[in-house]
C-alpha atoms as a PDB file:
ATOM      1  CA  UNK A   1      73.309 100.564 101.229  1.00  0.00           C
ATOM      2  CA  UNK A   2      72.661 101.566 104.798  1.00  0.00           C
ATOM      3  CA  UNK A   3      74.230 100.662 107.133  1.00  0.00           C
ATOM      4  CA  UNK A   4      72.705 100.549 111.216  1.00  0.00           C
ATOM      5  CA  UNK A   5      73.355  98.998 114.813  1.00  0.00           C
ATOM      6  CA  UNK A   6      70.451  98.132 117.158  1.00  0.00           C
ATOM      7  CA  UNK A   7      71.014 101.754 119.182  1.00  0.00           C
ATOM      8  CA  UNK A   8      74.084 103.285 117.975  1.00  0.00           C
ATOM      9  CA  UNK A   9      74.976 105.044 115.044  1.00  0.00           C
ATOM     10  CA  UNK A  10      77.738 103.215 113.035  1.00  0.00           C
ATOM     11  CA  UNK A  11      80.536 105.352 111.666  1.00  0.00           C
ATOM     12  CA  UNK A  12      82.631 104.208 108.237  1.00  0.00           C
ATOM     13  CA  UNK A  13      85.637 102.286 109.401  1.00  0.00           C
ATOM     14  CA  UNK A  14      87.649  99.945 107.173  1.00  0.00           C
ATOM     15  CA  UNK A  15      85.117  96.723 108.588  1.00  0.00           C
ATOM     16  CA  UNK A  16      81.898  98.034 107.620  1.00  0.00           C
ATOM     17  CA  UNK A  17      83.379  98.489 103.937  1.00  0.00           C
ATOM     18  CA  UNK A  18      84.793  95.319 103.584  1.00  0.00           C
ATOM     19  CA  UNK A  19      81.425  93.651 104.662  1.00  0.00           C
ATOM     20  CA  UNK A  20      80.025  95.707 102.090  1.00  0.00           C
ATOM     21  CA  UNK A  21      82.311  94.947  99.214  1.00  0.00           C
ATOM     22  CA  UNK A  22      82.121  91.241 100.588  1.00  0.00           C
ATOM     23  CA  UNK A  23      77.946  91.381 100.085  1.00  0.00           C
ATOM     24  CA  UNK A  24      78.221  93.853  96.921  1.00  0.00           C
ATOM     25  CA  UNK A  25      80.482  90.752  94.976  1.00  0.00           C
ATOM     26  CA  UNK A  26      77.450  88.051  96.109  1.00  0.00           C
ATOM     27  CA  UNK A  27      74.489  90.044  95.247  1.00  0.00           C
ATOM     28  CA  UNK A  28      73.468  92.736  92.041  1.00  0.00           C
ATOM     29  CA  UNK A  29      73.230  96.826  93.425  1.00  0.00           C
ATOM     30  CA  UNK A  30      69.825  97.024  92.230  1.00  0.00           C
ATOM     31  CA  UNK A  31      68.940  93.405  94.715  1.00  0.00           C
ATOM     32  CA  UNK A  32      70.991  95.345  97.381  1.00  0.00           C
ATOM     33  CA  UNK A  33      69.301  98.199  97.131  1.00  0.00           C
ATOM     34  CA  UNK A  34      66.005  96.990  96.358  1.00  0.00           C
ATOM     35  CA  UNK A  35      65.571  93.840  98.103  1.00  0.00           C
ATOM     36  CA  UNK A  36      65.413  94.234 101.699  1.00  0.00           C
ATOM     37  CA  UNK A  37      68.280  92.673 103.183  1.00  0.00           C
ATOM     38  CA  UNK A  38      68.981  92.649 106.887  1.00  0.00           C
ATOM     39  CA  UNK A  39      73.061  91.989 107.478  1.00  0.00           C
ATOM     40  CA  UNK A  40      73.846  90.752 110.987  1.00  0.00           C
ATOM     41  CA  UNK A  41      77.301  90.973 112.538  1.00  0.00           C
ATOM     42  CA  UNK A  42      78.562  90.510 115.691  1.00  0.00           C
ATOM     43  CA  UNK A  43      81.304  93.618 115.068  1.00  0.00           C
ATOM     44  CA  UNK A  44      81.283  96.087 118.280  1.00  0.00           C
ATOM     45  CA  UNK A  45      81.433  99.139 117.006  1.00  0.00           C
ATOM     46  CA  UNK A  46      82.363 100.770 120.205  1.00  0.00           C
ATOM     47  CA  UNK A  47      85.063  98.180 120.723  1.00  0.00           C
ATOM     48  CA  UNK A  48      86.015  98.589 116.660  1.00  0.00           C
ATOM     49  CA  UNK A  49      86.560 102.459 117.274  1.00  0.00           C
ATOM     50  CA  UNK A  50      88.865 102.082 120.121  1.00  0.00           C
ATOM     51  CA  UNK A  51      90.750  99.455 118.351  1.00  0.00           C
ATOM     52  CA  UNK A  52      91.047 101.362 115.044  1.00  0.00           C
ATOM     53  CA  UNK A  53      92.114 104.620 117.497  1.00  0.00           C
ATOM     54  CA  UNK A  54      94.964 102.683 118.858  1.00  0.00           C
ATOM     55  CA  UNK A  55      95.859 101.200 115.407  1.00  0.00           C
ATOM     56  CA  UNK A  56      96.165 105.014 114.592  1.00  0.00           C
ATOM     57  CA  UNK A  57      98.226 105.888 117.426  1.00  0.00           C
ATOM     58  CA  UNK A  58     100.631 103.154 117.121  1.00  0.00           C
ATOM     59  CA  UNK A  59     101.079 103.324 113.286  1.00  0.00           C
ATOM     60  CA  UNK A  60     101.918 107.378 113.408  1.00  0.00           C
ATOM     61  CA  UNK A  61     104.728 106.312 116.078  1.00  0.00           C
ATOM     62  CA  UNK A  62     106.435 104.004 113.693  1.00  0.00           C
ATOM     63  CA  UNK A  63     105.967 106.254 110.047  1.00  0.00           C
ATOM     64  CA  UNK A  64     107.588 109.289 112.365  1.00  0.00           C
ATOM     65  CA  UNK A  65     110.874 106.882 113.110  1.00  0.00           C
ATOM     66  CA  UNK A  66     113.398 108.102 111.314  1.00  0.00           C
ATOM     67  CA  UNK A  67     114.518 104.299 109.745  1.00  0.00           C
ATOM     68  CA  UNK A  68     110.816 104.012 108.383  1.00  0.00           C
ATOM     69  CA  UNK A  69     111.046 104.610 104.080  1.00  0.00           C
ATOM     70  CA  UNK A  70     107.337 103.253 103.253  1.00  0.00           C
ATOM     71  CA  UNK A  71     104.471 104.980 102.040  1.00  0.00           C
ATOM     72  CA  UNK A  72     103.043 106.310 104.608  1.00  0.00           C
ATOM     73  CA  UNK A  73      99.262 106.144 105.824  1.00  0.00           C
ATOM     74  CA  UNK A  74      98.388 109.894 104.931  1.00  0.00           C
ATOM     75  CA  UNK A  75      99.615 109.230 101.758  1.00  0.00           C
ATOM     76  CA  UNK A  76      97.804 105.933 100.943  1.00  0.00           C
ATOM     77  CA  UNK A  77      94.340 107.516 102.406  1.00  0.00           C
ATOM     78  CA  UNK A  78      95.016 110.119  99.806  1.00  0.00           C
ATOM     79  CA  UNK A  79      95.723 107.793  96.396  1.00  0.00           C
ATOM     80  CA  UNK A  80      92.787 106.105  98.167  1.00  0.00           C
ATOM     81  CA  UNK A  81      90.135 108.397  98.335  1.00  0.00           C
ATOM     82  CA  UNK A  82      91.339 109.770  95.227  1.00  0.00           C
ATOM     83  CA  UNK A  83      91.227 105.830  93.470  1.00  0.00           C
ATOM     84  CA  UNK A  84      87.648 105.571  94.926  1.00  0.00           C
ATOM     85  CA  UNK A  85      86.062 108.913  93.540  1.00  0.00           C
ATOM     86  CA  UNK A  86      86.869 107.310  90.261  1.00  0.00           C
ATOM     87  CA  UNK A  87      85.930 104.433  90.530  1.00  0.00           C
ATOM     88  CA  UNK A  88      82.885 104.566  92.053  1.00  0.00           C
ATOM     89  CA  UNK A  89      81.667 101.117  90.793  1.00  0.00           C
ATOM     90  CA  UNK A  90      83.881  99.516  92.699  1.00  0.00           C
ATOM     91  CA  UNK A  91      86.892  96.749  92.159  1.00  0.00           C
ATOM     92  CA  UNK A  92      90.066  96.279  93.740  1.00  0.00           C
ATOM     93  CA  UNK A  93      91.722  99.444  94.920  1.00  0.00           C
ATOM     94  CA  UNK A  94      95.483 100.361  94.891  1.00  0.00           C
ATOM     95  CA  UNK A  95      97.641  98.075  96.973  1.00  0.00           C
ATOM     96  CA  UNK A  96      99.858 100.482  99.682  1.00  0.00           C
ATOM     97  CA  UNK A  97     103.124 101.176  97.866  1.00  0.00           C
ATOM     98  CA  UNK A  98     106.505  99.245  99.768  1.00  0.00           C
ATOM     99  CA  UNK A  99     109.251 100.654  97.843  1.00  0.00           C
ATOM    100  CA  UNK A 100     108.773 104.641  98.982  1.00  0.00           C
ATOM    101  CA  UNK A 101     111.928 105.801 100.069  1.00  0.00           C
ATOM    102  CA  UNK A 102     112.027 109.396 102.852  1.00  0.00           C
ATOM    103  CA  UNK A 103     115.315 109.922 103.701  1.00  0.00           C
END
């Protein structure tokens, strides 16, 4: 699937994903692929960036505290990248693990 914004070039965030497993569960790959679909939606991508950034930003501070003993997002991008190179088909990927403990 492609994905394109009237103008801009539209980089992989966690959004445009999830709108593509959300239309990959309603339709067949080879009608996705094949049948000329147009998908409208009213996400910003400039706005969705800076957003995402901040979400970044914010998240780092509170993994680096020195009371925080949860997986950490490094490490779930990992399992997750991993996860999807193997399952390239698709499905429900790894849930973030709560019970990690850094001391």
């Amino acid at each position: 699937m492609e994905v394109r914004s009237k103008g801009q070039v539209v980089f992989q965030s966690y959004l445009i994903d999830f709108v593509r497993e959300q239309i990959q569960e309603e339709l067949d790959l080879e009608s996705l692929v094949s049948g000329g679909y147009k998908i409208y939606t009213t996400i910003d991508p400039v706005l969705q960036r800076t957003a995402e950034e901040s979400l970044q930003r914010e998240l780092l501070q509170v993994e680096n505290r020195s009371d925080y003993h949860h997986q950490n997002y490094a490490d779930y991008t990992e399992k997750l990248k991993d996860w999807k190179a193997i399952h390239k088909e698709g499905g429900n990927p790894p849930f973030p693990s709560i019970s990690r403990v850094r001391y």
